[in-house]
Protein backbone atom coordinates (compact mmCIF):
# COMPACT_ATOMS: atom_id res chain seq x y z
CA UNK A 1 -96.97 14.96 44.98
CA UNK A 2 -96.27 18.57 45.78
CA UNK A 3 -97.39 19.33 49.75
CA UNK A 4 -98.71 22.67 49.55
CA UNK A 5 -98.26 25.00 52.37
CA UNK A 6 -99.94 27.94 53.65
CA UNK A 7 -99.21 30.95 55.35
CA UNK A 8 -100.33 31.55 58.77
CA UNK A 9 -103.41 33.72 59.54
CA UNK A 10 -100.83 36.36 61.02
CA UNK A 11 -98.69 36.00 58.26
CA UNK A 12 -101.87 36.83 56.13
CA UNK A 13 -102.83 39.96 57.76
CA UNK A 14 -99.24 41.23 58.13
CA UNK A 15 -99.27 41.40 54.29
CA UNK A 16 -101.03 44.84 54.30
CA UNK A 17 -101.13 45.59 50.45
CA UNK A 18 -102.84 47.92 48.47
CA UNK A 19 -104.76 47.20 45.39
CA UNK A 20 -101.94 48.92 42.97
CA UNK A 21 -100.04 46.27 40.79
CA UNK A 22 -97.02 47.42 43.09
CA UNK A 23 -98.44 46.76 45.95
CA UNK A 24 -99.70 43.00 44.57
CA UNK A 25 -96.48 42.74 43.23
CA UNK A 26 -94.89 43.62 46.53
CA UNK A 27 -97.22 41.36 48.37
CA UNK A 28 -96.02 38.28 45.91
CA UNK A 29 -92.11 38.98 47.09
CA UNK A 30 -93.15 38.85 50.64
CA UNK A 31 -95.17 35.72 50.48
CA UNK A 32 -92.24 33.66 48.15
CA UNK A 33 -89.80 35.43 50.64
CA UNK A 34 -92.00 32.99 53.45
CA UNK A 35 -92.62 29.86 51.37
CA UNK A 36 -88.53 29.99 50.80
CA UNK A 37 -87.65 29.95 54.34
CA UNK A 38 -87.41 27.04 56.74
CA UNK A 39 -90.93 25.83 55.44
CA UNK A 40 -90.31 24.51 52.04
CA UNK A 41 -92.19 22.45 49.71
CA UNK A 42 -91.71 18.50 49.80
CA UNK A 43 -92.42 15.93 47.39
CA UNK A 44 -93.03 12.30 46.80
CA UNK A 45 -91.30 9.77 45.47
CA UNK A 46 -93.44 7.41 44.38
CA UNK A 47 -91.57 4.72 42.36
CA UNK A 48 -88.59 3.90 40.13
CA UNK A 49 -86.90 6.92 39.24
CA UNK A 50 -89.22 9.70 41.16
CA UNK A 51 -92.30 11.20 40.58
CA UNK A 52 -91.93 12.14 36.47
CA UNK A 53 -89.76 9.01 36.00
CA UNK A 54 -86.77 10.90 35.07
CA UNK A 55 -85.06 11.17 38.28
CA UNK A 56 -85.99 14.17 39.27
CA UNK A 57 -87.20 16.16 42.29
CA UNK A 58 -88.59 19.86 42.51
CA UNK A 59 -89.10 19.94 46.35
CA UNK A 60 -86.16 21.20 47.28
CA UNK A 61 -84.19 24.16 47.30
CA UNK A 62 -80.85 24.48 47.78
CA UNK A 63 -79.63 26.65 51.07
CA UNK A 64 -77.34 29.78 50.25
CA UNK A 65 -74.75 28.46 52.29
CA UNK A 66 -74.24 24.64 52.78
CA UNK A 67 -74.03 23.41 56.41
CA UNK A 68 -70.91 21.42 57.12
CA UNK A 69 -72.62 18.93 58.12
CA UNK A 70 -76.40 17.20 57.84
CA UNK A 71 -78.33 15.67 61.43
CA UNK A 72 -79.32 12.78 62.22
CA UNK A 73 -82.40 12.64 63.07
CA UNK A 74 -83.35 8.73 63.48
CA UNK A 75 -82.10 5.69 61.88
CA UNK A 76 -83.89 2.78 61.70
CA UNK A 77 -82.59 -1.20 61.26
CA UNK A 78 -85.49 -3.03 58.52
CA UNK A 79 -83.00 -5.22 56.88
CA UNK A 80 -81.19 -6.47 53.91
CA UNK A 81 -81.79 -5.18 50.22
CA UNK A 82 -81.07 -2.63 47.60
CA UNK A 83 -84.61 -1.56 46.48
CA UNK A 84 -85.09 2.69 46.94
CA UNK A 85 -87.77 3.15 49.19
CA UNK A 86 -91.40 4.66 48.27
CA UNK A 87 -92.11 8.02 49.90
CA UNK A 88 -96.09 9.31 49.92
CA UNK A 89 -96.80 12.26 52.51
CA UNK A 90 -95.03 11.17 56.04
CA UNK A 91 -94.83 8.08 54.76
CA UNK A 92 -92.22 5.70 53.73
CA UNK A 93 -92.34 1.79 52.39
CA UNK A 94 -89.52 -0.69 52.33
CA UNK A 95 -89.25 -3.39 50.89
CA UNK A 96 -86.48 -5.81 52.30
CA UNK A 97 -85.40 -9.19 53.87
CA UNK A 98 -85.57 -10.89 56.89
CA UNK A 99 -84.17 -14.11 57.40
CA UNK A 100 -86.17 -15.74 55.74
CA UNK A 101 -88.78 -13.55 54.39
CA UNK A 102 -89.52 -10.52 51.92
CA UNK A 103 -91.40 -7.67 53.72
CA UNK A 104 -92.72 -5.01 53.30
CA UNK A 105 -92.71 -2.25 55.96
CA UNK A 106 -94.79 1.35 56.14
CA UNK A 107 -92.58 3.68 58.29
CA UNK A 108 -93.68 7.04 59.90
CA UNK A 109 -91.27 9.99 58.23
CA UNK A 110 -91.39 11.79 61.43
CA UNK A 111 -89.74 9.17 63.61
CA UNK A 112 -88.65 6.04 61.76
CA UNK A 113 -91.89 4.04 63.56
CA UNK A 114 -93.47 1.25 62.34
CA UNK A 115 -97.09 1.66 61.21
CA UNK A 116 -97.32 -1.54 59.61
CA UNK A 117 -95.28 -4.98 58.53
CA UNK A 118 -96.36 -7.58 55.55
CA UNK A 119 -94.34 -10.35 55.16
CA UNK A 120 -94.11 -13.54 53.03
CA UNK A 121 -92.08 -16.74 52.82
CA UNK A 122 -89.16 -15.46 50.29
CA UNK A 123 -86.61 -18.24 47.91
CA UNK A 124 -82.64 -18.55 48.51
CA UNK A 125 -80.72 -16.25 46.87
CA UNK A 126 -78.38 -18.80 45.16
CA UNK A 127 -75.68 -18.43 42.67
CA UNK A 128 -73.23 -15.04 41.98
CA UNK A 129 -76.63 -12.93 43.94
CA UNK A 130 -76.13 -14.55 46.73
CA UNK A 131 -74.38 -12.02 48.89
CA UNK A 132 -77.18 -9.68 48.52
CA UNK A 133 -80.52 -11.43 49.87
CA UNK A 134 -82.70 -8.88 49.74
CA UNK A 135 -84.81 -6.93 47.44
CA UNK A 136 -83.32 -5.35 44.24
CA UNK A 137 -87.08 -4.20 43.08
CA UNK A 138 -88.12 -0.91 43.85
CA UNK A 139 -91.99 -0.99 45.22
CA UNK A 140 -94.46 1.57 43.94
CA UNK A 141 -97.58 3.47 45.61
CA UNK A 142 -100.47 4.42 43.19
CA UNK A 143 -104.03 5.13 44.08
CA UNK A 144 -103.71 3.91 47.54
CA UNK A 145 -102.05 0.84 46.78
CA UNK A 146 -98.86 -0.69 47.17
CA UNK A 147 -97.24 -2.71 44.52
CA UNK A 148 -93.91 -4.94 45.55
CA UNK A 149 -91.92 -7.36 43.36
CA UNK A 150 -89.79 -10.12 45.24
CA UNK A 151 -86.58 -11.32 43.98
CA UNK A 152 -88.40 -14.88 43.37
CA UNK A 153 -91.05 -13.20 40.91
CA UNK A 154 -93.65 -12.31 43.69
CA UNK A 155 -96.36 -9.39 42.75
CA UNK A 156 -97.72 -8.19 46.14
CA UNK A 157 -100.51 -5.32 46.23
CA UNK A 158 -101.44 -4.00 49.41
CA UNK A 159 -103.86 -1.15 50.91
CA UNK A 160 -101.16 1.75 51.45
CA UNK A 161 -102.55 2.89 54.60
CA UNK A 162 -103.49 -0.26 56.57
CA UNK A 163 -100.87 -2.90 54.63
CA UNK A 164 -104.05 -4.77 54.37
CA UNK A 165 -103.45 -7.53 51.69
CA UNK A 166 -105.28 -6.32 48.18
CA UNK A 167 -104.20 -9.36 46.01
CA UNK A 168 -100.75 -11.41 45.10
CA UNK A 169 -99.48 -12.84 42.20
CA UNK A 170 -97.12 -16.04 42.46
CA UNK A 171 -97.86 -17.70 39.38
CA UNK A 172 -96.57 -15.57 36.77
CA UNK A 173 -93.21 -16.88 36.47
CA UNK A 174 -91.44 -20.35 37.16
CA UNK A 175 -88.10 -18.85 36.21
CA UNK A 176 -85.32 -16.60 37.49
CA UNK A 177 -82.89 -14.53 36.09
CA UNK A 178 -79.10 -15.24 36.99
CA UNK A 179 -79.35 -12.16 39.12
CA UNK A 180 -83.10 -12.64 40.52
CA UNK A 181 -85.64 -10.47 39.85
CA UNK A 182 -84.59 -6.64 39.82
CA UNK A 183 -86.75 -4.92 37.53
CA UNK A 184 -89.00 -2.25 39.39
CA UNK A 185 -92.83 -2.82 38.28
CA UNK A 186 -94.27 -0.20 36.02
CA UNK A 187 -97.71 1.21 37.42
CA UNK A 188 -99.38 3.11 34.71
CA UNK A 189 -103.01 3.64 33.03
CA UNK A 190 -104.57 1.40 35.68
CA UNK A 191 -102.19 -1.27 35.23
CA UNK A 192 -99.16 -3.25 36.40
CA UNK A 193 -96.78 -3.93 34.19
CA UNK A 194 -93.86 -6.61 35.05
CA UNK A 195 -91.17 -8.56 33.37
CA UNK A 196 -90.20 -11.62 34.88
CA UNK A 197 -88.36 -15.17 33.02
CA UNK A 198 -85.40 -16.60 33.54
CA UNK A 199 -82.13 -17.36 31.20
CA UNK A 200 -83.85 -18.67 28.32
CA UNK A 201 -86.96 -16.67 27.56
CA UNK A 202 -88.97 -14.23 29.69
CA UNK A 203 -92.63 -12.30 29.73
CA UNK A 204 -93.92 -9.10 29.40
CA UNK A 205 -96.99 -8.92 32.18
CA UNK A 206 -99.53 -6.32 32.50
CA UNK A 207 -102.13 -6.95 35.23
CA UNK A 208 -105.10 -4.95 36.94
CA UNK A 209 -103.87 -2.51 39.65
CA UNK A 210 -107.21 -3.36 41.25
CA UNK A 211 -107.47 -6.89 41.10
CA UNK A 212 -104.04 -8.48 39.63
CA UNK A 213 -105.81 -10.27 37.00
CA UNK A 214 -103.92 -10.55 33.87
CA UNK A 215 -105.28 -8.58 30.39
CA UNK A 216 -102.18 -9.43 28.65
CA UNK A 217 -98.82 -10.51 28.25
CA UNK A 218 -96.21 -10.74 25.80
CA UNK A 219 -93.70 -13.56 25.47
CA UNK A 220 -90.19 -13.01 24.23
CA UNK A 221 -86.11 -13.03 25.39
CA UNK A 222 -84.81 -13.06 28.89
CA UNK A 223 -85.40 -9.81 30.92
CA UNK A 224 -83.03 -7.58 31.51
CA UNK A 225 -81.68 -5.84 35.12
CA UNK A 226 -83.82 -2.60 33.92
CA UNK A 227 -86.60 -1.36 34.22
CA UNK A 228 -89.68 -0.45 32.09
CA UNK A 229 -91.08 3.42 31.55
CA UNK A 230 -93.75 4.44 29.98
CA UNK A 231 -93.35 7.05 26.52
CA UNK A 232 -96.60 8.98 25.35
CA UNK A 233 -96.90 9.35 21.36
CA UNK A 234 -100.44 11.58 21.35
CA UNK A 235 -103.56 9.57 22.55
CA UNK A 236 -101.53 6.26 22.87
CA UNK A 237 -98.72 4.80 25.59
CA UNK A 238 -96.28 2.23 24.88
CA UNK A 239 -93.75 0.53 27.70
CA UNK A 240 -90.40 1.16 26.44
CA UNK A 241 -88.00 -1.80 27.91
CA UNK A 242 -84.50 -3.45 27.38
CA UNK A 243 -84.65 -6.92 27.28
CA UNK A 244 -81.75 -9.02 27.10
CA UNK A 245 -80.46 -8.08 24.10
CA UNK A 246 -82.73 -5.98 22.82
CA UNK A 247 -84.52 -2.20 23.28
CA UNK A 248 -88.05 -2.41 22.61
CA UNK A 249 -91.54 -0.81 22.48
CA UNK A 250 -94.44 -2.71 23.08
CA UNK A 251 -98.41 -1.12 23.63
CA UNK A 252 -99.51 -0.91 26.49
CA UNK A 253 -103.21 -1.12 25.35
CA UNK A 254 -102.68 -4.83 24.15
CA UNK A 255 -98.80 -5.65 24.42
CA UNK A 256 -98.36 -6.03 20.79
CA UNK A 257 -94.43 -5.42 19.92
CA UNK A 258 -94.19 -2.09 18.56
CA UNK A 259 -90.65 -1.66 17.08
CA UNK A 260 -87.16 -3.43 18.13
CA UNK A 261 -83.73 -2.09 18.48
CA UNK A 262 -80.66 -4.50 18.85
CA UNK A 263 -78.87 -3.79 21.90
CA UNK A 264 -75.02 -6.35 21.60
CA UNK A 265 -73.27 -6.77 24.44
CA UNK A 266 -69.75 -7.42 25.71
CA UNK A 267 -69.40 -11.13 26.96
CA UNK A 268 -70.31 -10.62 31.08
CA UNK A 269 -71.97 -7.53 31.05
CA UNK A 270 -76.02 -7.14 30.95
CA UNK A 271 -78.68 -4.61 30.00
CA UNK A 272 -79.29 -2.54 33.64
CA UNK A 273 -79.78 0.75 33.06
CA UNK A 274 -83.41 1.91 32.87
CA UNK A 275 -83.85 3.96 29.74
CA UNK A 276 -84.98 7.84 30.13
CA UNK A 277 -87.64 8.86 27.95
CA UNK A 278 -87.64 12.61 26.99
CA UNK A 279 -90.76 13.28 24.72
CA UNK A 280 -90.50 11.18 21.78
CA UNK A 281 -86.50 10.51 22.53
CA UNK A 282 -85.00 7.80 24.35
CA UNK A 283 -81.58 7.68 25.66
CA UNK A 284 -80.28 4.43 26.72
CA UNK A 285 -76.87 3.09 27.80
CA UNK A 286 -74.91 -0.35 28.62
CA UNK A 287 -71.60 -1.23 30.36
CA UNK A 288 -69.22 -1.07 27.24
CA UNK A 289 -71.80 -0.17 25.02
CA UNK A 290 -71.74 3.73 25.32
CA UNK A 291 -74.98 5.65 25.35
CA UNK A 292 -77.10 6.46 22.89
CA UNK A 293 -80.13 8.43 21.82
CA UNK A 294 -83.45 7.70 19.17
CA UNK A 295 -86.41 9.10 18.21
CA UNK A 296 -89.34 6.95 18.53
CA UNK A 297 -92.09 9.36 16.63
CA UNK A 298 -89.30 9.41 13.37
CA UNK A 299 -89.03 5.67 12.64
CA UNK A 300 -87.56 4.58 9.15
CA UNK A 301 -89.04 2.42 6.33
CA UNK A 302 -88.71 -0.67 8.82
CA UNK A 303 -91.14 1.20 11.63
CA UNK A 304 -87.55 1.13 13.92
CA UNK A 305 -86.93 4.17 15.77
CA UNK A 306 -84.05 6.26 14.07
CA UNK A 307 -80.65 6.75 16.22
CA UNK A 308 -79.87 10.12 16.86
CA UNK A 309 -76.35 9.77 17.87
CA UNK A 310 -74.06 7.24 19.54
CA UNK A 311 -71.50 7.93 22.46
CA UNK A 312 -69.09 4.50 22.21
CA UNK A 313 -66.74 5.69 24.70
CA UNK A 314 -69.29 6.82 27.54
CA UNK A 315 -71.59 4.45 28.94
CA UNK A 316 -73.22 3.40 32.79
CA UNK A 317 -73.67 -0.04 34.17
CA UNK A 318 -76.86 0.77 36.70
CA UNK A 319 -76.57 4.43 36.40
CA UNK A 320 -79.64 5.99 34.11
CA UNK A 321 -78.16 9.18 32.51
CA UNK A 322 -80.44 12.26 33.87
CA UNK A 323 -81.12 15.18 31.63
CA UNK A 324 -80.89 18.79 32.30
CA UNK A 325 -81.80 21.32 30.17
CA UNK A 326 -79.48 20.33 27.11
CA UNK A 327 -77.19 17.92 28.74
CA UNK A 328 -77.10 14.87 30.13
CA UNK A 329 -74.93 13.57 33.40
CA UNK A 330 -74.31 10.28 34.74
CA UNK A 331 -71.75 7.89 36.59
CA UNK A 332 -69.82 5.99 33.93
CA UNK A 333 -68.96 2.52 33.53
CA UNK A 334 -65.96 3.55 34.47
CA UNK A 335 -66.80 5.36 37.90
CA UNK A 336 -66.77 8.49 37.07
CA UNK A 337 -68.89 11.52 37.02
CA UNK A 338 -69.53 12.37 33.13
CA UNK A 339 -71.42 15.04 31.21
CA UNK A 340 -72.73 14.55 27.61
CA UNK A 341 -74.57 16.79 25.32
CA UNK A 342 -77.89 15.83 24.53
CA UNK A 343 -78.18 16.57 21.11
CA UNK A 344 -75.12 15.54 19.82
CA UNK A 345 -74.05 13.08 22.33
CA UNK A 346 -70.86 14.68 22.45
CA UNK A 347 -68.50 14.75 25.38
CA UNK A 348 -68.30 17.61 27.28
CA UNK A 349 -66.82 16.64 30.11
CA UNK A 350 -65.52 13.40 32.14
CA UNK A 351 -64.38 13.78 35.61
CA UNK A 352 -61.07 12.13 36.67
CA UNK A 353 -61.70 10.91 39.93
CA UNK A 354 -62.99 7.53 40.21
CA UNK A 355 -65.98 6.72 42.42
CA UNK A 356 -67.88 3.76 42.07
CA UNK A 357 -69.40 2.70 38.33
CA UNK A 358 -72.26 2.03 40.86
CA UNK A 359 -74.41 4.72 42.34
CA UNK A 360 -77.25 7.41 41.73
CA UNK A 361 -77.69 10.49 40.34
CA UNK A 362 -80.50 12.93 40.53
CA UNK A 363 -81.79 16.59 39.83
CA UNK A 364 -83.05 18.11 42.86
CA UNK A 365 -84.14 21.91 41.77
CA UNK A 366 -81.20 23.63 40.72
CA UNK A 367 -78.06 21.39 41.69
CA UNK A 368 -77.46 17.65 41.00
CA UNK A 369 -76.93 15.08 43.64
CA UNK A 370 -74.79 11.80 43.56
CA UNK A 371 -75.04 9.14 45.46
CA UNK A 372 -71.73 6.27 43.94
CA UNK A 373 -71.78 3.09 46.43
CA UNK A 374 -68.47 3.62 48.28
CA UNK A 375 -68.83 7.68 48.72
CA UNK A 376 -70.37 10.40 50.11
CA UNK A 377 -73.87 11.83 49.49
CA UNK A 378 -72.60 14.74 46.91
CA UNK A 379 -74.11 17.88 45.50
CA UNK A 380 -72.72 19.42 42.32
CA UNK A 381 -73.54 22.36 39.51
CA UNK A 382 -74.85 20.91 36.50
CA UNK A 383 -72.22 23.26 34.56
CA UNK A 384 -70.87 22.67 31.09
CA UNK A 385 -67.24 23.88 32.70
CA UNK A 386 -66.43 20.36 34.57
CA UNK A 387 -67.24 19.08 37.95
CA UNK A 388 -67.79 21.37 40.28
CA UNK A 389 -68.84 20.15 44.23
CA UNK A 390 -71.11 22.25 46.19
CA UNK A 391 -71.09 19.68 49.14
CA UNK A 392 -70.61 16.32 50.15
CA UNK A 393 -71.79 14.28 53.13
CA UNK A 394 -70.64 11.34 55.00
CA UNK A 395 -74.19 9.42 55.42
CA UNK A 396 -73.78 5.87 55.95
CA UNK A 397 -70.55 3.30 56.38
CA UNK A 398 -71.56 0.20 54.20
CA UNK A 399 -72.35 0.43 50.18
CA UNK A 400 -74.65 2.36 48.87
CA UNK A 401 -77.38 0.97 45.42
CA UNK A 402 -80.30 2.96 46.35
CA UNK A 403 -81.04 6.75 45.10
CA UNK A 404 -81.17 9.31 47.91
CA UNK A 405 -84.74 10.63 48.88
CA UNK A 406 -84.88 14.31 49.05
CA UNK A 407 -88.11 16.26 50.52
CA UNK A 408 -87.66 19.92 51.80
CA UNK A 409 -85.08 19.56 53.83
CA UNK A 410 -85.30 15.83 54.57
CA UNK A 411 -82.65 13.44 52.96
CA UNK A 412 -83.62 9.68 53.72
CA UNK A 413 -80.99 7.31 52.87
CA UNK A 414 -81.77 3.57 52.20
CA UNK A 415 -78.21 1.59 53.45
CA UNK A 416 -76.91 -2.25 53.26
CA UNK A 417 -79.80 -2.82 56.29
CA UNK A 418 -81.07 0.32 57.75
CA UNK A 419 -83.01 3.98 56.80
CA UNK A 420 -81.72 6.97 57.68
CA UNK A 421 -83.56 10.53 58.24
CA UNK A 422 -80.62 13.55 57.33
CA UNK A 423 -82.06 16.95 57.97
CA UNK A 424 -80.18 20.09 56.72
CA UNK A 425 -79.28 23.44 58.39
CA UNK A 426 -80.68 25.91 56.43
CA UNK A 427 -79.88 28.64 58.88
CA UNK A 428 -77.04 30.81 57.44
CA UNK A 429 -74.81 31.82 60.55
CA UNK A 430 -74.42 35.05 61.10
């Protein structure tokens, strides 16, 4: 949430204004002039894919001249895992491994010190997973609660502030995915919302953010690497998901399937990416599938949502496409930096260098910010004309899965074992 901050009492009677519309409108300069300086407004990120669930952050604003480099301010060791951190107010949770347990940490923002630890007996990581341990789930904080999903299908809630244990869930699943559970949960309308199975057939949970008891579930394929989001058609909600094979919409009210949209994939690859929802659209992608957009609120005679268009050539493995204005940008399948139209679905531009076909990408105010596993933190113009860098940072030296947390000028960066506080210089030199 947006930290609102206020102007000093001498800042306040400095602003001598008359009562003339000039003088208010003079008085409104001054005060933005203030609130654009080194204070600046921060935000949350609360769970999978920020605050509006589209990867986006408002609480920052990019400096008129980029520093040449970002500070360290702490860095912190918590362990092995991929999950992005939670960020609520000068707090941060992790969720990672430790030997031989999941935990869950609550770190002060200020310094990198622990306020709290929970921790629980976690399974092997067996199989092709096995040289990454830790957590792939993202945890989310909602109403002073903290929801975590372990890689072995555990659903841990605890109090927020004290890590105080709320209620856990170990009994949902007896299966696991090839790649263990990495599916962030979905906290929504008073509910928790999880998909857990294993290789043969999976389920569709939805619990009680206040108690974890079940009020429905719906049984179906395998999961999928994704992640659920919620899409709003007037008065009703309905989790939009990819399953194995498959994109669907199911209601959140009593998880009845809703519509179903065949998803085919090349032998080796699997559904990752979590779809964005954009009103009644949904645009989706899949390694060597391309990317493609439907409209959910235009179905035909079958109830299934109507494609809008169909990019073959441009698609993302974990990447989720974000959209700005009328385009969309991404990391390809491919590992590179791409931008589509988001009407059409039409190229408009596909960078040559190769990164990593894993990484991030966000929309932080004006600028866009990637984050590919073996590269530097990098800001770019979300421009029509190609790719054009702003900046780039070098901010850790092992890979890179999690998004980048951006608040005001803080840039916390979740690494193979560690968290990292950046700050930047907005000071322009004179």
């Amino acid at each position: 949430m947006m930290e609102p901050i206020e102007p000093t009492a001498s800042c306040v009677r400095s602003l001598k204004v008359s009562e003339s519309f000039a003088g208010r409108a003079l008085a409104c300069l001054a005060l933005c002039g203030l609130l654009q300086g080194p204070l600046l407004l921060a935000q949350d990120w609360p769970h999978w894919l920020g605050p509006g669930r589209n990867a986006t952050v408002s609480g920052f604003l990019a400096p008129a001249q980029w520093p040449a480099s970002l500070t360290q301010q702490w860095r912190r060791t918590v362990g092995l895992g991929e999950s992005t951190p939670a960020l609520e107010g000068n707090r941060l949770y992790a969720f990672t491994r430790q030997e031989d347990e999941e935990v869950i940490l609550s770190l002060n923002t200020r310094d990198g010190s622990e306020l709290w630890r929970y921790s629980y007996p976690a399974i092997a990581v067996t199989g092709p997973a096995k040289p990454y341990p830790g957590p792939r789930s993202s945890p989310a904080v909602a109403d002073g609660k903290l929801i975590a999903l372990g890689v072995g299908g555990v659903l841990t809630c605890l109090d927020a502030d004290s890590g105080r244990l709320i209620w856990k869930r170990d009994d949902l699943t007896n299966d696991i995915p090839r790649f263990f559970n990495s599916a962030s949960p979905l906290v929504v309308e008073g509910l928790c919302v999880v998909y857990l199975g294993g290789v043969d057939k999976g389920c569709l949970h939805a619990v009680g953010l206040n108690d974890g008891k079940s009020r429905w579930q719906w049984e179906g394929e395998p999961p999928s690497y994704s992640s659920a989001v919620p899409l709003t058609l007037g008065v009703s909600t309905q989790v939009v998901l990819l399953t194995e094979k498959n994109l669907r919409g199911i209601s959140l009210t009593d998880g009845k399937p809703l519509w179903r949209i065949p998803t085919p994939l090349n032998p080796g690859y699997w559904n990752s990416a979590t779809p964005m929802v954009d009103g009644p659209r949904v645009y989706y992608s899949g390694q060597g599938t391309g990317t493609r957009a439907v409209n959910v609120e235009n179905p035909d005679q079958t109830g299934t949502p109507r494609q809008i268009w169909h990019n073959a050539q441009v698609g993302t493995v974990y990447n989720t496409p974000i959209l700005h204005e009328d385009l969309l940008f991404g990391i390809s399948d491919r590992g590179r930096f791409f931008c589509l139209e988001a009407l059409t679905g039409k190229t408009v531009w596909v960078r040559t260098n190769r990164v990593s076909n894993f990484g991030t990408v966000l929309k932080a105010g004006g600028v866009l910010v990637g984050l590919p596993e073996h590269s530097d933190l990098v800001f770019f113009k979300p421009s029509r004309q190609g790719y054009e860098e702003l900046a780039h940072y070098r901010v850790s030296d092992t890979p890179l899965y999690s998004f980048p947390l951006l608040s005001g000028n803080k840039i916390f960066i979740r690494d193979r074992d560690s968290i990292t506080l950046w700050t930047m210089d907005r000071k322009v030199p004179e």
